[in-house]
Structure formats: structure tokens, C-alpha cells
PDB file of N, CA and C in Angstrom:
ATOM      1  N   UNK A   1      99.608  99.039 116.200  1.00  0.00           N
ATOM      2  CA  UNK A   1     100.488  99.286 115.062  1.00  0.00           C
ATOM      3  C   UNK A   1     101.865  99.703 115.564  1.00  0.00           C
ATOM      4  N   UNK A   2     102.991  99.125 114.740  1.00  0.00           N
ATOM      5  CA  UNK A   2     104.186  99.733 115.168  1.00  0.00           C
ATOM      6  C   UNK A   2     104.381 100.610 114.337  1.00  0.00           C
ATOM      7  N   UNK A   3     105.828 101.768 114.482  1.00  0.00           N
ATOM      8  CA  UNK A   3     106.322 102.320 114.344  1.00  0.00           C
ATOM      9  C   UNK A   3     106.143 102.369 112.432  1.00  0.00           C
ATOM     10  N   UNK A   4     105.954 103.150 111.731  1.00  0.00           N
ATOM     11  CA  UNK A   4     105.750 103.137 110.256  1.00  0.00           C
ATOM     12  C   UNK A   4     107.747 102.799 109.843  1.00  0.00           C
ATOM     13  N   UNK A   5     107.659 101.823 108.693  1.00  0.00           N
ATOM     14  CA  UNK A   5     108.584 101.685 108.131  1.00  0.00           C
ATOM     15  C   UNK A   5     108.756 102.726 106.818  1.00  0.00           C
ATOM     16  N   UNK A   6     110.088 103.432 106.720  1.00  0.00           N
ATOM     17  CA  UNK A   6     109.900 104.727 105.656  1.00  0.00           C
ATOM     18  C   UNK A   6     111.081 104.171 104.499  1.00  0.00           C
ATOM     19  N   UNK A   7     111.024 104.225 103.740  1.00  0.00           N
ATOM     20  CA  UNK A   7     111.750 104.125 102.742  1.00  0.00           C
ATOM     21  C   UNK A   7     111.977 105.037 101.795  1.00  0.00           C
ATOM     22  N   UNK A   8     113.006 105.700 101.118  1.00  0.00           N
ATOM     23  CA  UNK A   8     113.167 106.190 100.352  1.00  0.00           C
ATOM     24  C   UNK A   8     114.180 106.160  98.993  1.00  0.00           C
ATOM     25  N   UNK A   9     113.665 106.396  97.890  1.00  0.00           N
ATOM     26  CA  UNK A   9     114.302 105.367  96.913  1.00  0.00           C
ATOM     27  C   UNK A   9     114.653 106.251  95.633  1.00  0.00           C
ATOM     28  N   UNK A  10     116.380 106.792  95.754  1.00  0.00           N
ATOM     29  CA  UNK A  10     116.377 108.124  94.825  1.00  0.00           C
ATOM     30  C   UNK A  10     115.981 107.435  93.354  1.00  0.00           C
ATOM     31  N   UNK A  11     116.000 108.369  92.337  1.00  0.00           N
ATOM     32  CA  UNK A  11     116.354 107.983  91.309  1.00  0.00           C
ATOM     33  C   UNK A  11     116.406 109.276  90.102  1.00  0.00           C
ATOM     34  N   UNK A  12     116.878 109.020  89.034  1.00  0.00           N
ATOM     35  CA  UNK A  12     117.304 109.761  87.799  1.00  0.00           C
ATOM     36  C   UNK A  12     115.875 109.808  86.553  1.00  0.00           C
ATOM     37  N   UNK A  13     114.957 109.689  87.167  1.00  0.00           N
ATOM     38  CA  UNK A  13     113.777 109.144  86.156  1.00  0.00           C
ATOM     39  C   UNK A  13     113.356 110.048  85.586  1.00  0.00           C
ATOM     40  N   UNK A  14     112.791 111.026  86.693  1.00  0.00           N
ATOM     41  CA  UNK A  14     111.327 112.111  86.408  1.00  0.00           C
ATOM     42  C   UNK A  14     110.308 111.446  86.922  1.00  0.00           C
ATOM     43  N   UNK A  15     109.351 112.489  87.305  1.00  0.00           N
ATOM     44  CA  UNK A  15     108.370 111.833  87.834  1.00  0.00           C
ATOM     45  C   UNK A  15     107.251 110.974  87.110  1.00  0.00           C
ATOM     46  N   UNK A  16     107.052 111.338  86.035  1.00  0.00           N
ATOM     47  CA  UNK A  16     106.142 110.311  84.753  1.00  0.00           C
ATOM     48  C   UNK A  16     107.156 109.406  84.708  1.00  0.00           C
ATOM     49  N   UNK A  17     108.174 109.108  84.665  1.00  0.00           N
ATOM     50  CA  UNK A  17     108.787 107.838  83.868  1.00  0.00           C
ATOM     51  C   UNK A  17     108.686 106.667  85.266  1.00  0.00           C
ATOM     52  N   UNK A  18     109.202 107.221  86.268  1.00  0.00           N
ATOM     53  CA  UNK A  18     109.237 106.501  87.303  1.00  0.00           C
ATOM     54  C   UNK A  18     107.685 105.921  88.088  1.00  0.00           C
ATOM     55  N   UNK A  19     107.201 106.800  87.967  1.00  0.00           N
ATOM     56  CA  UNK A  19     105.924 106.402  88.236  1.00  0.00           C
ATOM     57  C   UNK A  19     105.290 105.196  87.081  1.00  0.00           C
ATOM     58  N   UNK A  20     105.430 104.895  85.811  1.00  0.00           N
ATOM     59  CA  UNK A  20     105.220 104.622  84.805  1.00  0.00           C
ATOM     60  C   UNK A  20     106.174 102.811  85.079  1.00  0.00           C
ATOM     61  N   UNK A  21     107.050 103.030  85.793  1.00  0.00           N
ATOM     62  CA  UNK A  21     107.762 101.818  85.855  1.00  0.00           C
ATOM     63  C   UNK A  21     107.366 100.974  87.222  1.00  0.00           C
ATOM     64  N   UNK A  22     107.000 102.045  87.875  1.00  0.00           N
ATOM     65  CA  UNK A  22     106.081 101.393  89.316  1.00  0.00           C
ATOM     66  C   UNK A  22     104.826 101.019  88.827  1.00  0.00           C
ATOM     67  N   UNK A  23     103.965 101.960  88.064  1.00  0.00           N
ATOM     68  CA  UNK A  23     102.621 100.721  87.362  1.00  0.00           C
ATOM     69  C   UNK A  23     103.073  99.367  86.744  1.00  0.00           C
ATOM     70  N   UNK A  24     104.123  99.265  86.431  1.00  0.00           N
ATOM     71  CA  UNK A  24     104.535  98.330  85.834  1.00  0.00           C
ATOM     72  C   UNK A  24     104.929  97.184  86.569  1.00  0.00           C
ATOM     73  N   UNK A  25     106.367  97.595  87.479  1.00  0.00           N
ATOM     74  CA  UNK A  25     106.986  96.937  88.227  1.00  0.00           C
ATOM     75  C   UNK A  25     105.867  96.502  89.401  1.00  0.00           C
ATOM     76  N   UNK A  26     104.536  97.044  89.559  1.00  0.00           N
ATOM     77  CA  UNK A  26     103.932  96.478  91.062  1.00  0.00           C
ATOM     78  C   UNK A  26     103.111  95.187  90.373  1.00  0.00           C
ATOM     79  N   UNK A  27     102.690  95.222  89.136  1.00  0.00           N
ATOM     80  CA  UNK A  27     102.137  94.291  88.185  1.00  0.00           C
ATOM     81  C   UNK A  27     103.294  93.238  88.365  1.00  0.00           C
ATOM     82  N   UNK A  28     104.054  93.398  87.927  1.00  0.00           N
ATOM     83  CA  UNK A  28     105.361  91.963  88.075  1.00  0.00           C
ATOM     84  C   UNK A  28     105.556  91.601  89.244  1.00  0.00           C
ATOM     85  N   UNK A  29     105.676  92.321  90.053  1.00  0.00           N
ATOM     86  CA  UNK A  29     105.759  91.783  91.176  1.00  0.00           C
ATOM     87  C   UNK A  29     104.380  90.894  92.166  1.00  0.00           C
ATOM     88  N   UNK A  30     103.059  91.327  91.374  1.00  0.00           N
ATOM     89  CA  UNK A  30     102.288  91.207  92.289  1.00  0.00           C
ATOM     90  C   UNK A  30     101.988  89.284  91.873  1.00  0.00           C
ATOM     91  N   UNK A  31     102.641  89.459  90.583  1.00  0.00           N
ATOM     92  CA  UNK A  31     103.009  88.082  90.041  1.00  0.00           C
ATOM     93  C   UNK A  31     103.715  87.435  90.242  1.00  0.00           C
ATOM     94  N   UNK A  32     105.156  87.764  90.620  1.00  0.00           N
ATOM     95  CA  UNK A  32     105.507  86.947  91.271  1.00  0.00           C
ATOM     96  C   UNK A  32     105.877  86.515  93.177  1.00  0.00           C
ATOM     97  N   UNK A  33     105.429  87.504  93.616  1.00  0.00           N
ATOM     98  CA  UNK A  33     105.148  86.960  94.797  1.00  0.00           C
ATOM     99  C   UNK A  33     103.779  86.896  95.091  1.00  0.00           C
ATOM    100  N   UNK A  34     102.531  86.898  94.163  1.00  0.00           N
ATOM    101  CA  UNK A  34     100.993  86.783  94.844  1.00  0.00           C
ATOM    102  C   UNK A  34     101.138  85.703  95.574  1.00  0.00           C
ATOM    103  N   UNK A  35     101.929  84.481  95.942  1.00  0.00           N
ATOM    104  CA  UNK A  35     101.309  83.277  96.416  1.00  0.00           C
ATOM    105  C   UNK A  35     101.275  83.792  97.993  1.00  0.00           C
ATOM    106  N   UNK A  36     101.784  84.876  98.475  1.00  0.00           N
ATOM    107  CA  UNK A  36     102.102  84.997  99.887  1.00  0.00           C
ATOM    108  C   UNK A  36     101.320  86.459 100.184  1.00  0.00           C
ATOM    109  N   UNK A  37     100.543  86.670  99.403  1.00  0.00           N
ATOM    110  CA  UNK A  37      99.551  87.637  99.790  1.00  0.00           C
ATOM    111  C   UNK A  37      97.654  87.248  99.326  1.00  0.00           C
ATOM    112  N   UNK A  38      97.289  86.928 100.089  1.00  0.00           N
ATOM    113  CA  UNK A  38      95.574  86.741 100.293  1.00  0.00           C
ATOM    114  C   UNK A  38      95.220  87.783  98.984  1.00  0.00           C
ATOM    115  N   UNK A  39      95.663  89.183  99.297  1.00  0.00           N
ATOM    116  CA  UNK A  39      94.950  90.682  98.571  1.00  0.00           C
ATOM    117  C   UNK A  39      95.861  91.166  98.542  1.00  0.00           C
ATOM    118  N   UNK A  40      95.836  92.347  97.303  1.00  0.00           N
ATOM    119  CA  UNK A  40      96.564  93.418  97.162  1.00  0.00           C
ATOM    120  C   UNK A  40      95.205  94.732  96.300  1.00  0.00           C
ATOM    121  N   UNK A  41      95.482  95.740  97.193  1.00  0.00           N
ATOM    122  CA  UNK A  41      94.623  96.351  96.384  1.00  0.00           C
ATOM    123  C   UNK A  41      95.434  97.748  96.845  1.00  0.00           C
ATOM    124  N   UNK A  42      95.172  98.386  95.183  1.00  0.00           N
ATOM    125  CA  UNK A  42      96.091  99.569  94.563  1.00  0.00           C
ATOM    126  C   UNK A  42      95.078 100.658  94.289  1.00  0.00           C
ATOM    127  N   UNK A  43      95.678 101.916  94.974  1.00  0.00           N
ATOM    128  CA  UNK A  43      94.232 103.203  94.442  1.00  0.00           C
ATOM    129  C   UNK A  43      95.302 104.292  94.267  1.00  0.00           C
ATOM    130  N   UNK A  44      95.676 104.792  92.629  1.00  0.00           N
ATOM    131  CA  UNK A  44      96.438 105.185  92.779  1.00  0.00           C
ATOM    132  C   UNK A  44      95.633 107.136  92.834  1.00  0.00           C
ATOM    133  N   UNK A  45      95.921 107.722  92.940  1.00  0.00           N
ATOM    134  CA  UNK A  45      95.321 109.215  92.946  1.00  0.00           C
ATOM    135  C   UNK A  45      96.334 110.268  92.793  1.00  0.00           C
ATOM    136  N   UNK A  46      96.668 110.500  91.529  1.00  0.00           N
ATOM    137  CA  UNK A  46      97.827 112.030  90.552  1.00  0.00           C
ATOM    138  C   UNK A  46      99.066 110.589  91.320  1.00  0.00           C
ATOM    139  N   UNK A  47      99.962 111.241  91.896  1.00  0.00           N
ATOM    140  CA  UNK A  47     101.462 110.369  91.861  1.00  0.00           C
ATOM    141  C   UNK A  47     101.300 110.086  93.333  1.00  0.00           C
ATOM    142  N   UNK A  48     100.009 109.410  93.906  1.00  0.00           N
ATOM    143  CA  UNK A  48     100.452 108.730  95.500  1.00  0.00           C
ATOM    144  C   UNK A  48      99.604 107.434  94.797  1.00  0.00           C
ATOM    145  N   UNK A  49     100.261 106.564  95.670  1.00  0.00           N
ATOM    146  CA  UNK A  49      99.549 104.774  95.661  1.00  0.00           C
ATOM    147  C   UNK A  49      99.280 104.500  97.040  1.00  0.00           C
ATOM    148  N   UNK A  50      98.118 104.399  97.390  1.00  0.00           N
ATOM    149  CA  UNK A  50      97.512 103.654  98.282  1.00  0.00           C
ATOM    150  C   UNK A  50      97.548 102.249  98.166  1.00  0.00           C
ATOM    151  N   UNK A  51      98.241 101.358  99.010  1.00  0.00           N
ATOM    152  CA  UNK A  51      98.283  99.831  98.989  1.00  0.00           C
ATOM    153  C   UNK A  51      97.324  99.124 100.561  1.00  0.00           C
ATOM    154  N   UNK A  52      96.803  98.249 100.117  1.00  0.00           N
ATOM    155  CA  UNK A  52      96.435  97.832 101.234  1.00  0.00           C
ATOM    156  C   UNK A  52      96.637  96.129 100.551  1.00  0.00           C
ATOM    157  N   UNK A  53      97.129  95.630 101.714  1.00  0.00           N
ATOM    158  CA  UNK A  53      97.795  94.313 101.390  1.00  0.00           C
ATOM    159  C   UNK A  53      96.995  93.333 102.493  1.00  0.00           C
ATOM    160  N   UNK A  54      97.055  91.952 102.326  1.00  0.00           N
ATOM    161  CA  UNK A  54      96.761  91.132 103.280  1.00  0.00           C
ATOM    162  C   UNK A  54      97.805  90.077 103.287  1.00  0.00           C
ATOM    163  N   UNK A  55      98.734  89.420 103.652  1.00  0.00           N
ATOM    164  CA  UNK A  55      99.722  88.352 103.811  1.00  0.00           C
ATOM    165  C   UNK A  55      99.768  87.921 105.425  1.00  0.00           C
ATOM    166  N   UNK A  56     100.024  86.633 105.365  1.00  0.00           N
ATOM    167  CA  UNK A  56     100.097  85.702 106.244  1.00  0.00           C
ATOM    168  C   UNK A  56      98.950  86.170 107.409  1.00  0.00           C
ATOM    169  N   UNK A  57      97.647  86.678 106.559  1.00  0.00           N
ATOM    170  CA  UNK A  57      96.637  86.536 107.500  1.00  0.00           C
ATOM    171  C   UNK A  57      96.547  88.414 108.270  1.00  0.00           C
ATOM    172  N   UNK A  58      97.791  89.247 107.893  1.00  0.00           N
ATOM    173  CA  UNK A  58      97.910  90.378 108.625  1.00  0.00           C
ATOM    174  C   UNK A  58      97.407  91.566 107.741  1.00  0.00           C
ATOM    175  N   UNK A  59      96.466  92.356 108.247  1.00  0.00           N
ATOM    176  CA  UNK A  59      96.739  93.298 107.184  1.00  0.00           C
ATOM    177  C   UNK A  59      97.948  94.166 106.790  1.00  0.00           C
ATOM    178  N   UNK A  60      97.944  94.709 106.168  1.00  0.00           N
ATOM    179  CA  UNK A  60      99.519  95.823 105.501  1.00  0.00           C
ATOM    180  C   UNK A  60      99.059  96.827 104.994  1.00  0.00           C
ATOM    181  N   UNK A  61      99.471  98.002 105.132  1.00  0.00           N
ATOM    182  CA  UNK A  61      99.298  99.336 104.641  1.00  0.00           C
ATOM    183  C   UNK A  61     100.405 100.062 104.164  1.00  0.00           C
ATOM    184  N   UNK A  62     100.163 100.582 102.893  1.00  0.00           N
ATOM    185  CA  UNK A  62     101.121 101.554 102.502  1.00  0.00           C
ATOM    186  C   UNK A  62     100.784 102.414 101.720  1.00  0.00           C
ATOM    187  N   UNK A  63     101.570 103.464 101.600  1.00  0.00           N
ATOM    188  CA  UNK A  63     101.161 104.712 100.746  1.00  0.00           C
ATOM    189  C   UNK A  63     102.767 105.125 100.087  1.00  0.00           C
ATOM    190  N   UNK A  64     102.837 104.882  98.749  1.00  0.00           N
ATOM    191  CA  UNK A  64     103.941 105.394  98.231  1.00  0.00           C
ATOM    192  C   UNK A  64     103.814 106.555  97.156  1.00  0.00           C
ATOM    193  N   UNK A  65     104.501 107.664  97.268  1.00  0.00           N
ATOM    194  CA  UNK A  65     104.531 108.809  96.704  1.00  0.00           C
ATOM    195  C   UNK A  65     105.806 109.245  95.640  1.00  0.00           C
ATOM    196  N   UNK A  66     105.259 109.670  94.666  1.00  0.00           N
ATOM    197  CA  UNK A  66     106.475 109.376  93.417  1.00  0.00           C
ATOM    198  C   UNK A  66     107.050 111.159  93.480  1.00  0.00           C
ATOM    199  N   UNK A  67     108.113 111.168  93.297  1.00  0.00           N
ATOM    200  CA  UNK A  67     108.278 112.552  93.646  1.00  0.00           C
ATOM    201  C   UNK A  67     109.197 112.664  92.296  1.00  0.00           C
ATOM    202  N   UNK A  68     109.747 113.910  91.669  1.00  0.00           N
ATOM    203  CA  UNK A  68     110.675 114.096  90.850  1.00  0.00           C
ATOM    204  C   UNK A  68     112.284 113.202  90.629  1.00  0.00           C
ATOM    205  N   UNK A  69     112.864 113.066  92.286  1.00  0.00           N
ATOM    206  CA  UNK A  69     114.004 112.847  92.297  1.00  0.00           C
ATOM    207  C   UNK A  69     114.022 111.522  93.263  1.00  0.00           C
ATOM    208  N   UNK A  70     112.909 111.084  93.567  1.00  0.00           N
ATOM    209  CA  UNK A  70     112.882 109.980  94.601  1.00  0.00           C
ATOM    210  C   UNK A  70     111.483 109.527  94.599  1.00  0.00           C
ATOM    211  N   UNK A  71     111.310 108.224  94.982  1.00  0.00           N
ATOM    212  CA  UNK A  71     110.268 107.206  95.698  1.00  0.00           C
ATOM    213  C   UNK A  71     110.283 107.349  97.086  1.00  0.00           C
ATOM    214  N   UNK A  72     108.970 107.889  97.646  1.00  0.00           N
ATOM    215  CA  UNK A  72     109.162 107.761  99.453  1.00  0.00           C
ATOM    216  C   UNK A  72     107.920 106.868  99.404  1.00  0.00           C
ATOM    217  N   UNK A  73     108.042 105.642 100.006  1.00  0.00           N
ATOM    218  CA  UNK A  73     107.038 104.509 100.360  1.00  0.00           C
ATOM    219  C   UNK A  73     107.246 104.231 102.060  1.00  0.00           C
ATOM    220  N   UNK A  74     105.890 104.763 102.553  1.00  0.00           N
ATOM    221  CA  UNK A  74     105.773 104.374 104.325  1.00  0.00           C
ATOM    222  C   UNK A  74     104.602 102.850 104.697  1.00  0.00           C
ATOM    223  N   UNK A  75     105.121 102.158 105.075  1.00  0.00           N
ATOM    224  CA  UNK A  75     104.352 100.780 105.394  1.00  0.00           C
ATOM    225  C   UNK A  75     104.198 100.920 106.807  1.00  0.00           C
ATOM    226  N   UNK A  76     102.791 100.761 106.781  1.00  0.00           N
ATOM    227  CA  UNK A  76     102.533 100.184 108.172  1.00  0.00           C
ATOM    228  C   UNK A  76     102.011  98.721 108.711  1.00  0.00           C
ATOM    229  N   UNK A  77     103.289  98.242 108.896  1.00  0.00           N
ATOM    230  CA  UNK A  77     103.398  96.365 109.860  1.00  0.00           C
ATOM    231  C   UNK A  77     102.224  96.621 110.582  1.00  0.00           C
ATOM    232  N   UNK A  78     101.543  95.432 111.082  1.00  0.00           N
ATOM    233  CA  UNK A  78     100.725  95.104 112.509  1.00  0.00           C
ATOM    234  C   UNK A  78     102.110  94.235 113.083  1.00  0.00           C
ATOM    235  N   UNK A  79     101.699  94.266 114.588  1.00  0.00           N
ATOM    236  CA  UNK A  79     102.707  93.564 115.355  1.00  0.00           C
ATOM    237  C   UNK A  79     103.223  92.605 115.359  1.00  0.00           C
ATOM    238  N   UNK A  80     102.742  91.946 114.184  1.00  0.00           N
ATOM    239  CA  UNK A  80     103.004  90.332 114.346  1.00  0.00           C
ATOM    240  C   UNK A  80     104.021  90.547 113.177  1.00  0.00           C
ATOM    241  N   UNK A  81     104.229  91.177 112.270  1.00  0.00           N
ATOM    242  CA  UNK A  81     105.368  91.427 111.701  1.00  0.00           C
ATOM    243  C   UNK A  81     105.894  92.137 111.490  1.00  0.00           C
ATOM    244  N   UNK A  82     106.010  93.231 112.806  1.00  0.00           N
ATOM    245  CA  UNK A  82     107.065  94.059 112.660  1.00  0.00           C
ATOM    246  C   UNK A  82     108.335  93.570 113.067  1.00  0.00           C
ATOM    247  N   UNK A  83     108.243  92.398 113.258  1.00  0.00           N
ATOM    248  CA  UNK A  83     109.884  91.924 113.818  1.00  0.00           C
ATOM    249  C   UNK A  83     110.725  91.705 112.267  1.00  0.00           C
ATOM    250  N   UNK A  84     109.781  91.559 111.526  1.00  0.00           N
ATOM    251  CA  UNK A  84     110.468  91.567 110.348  1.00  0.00           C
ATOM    252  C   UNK A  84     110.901  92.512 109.354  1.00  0.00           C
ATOM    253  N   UNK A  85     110.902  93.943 110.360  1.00  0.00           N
ATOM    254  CA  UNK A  85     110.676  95.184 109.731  1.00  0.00           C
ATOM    255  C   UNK A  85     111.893  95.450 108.734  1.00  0.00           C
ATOM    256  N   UNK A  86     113.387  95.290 109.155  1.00  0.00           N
ATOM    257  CA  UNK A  86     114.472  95.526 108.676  1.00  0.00           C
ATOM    258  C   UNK A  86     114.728  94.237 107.799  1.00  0.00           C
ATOM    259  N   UNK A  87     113.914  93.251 107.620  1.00  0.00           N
ATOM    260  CA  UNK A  87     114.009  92.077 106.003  1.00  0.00           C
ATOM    261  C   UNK A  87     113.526  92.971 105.434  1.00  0.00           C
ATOM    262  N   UNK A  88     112.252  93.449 106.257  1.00  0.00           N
ATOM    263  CA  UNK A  88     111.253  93.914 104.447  1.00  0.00           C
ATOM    264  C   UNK A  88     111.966  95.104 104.287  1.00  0.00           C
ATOM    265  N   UNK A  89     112.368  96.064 104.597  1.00  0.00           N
ATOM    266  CA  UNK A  89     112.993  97.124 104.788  1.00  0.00           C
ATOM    267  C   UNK A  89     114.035  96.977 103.183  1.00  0.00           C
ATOM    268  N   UNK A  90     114.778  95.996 103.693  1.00  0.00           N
ATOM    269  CA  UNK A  90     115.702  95.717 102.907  1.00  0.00           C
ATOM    270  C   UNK A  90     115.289  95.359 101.599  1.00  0.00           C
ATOM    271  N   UNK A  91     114.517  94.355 101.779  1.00  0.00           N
ATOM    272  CA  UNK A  91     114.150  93.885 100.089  1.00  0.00           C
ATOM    273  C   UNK A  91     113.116  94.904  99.422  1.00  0.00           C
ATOM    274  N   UNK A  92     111.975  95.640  99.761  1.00  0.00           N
ATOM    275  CA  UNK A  92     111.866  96.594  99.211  1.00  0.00           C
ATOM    276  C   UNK A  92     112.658  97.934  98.404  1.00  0.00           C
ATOM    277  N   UNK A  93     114.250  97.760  99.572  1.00  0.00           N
ATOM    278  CA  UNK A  93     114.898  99.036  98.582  1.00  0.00           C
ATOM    279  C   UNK A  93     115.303  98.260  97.614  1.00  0.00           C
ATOM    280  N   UNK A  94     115.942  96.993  97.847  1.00  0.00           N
ATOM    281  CA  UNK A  94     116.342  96.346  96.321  1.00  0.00           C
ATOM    282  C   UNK A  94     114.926  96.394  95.207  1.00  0.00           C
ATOM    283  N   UNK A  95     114.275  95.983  95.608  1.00  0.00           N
ATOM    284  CA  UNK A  95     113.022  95.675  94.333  1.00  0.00           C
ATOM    285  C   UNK A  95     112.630  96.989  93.613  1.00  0.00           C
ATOM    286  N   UNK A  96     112.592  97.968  94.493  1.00  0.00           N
ATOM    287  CA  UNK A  96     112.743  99.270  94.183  1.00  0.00           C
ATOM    288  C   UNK A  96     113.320  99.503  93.729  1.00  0.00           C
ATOM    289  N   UNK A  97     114.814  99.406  93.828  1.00  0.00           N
ATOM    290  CA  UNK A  97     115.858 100.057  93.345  1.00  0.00           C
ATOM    291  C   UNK A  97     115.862  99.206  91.268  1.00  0.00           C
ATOM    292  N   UNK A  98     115.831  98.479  91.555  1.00  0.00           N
ATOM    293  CA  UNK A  98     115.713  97.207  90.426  1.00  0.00           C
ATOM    294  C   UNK A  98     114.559  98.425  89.698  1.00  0.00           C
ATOM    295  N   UNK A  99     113.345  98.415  89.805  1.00  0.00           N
ATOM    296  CA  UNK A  99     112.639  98.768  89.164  1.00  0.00           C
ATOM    297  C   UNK A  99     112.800 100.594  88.588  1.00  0.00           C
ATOM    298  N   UNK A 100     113.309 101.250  89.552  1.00  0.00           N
ATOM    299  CA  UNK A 100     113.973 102.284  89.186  1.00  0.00           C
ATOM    300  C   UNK A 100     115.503 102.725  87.916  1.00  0.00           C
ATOM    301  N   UNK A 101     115.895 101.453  88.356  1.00  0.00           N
ATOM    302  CA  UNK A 101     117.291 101.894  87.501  1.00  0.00           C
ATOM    303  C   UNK A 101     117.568 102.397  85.846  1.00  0.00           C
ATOM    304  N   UNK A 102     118.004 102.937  86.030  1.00  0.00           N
ATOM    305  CA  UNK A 102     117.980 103.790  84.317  1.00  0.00           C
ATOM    306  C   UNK A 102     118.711 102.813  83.376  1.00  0.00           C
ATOM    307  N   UNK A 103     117.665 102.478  82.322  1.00  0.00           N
ATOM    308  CA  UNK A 103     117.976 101.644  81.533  1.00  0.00           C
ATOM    309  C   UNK A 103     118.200 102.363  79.870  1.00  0.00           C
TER     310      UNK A 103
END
């Protein structure tokens, strides 16, 4: 395993609302990108999400935690795609950020 990828993702929500838009937003999303993941499986327990993912054959791990004033989500790559650490890096804070924004 490499190095855990950390993300953190402020926002203006509260912790029920934001959390409430991540049940939501991981549903849309899992729709529109399922074609590039085998599995996705979600265990959520009070405000942490356990993810365990399978894409391009690798497993994926993550645990994202909803906090009052922020989203902290840590992924852990296997080696074969951690070279892609700073894409996913990136498009997670956007998708995040997207799903966070105060509407």
C-alpha cells in the first residue's frame, strides 16, 4: 500500500445537512461513474463511511468522516494506482466540493 491520500473538504453545512448530501451525492455518483468500478460497498456508522471499492481490477479503501465544518476523506490506492494519486486527488475535491456547496 502507498502512502494514504487525505483530503479535506470545508464547508458551511452542519454536520446533518452535509452528511445528508453525501448519502445523496455518493448515490449519483455511484451512477454515474459505476461503469469503472466492479463494487462499491458503503457501511456508514453515526457520521464515518466506510468505502471499499473495486475498479480496474484493484481494490480501494476509504473512510470518510463528516465533521461540523469539513469533510476529511483518507483513500487508500494499491500500487498500481497510486501514480494516479494527484488526478484522483483532484477530482474528488471537485466532486466534493460540487456536492457540498450551499445552495
Amino acid at each position: 500500500m502507498s502512502k494514504p491520500l487525505i483530503i479535506e473538504i470545508p464547508h458551511q453545512l452542519g454536520r446533518e445537512e452535509a452528511r445528508k448530501r453525501l448519502e445523496t451525492g455518493l448515490g449519483q455518483l455511484k451512477h454515474k461513474f459505476g461503469a469503472h468500478f466492479t463494487s462499491v460497498e458503503e457501511r456508514w456508522a453515526g457520521d464515518h463511511l466506510d468505502l471499499a471499492i473495486k475498479a480496474l481490477g484493484q481494490p480501494i479503501s476509504a473512510g470518510l468522516d463528516v465533521e461540523q465544518d469539513h469533510v476529511r476523506l483518507e483513500v487508500h490506492l494499491p500500487w498500481m494506482l497510486a501514480m494516479l494519486a494527484e488526478k484522483a486527488k483532484g477530482f474528488l475535491s471537485k466532486e466534493g466540493k460540487l456536492l457540498l456547496d450551499k445552495k
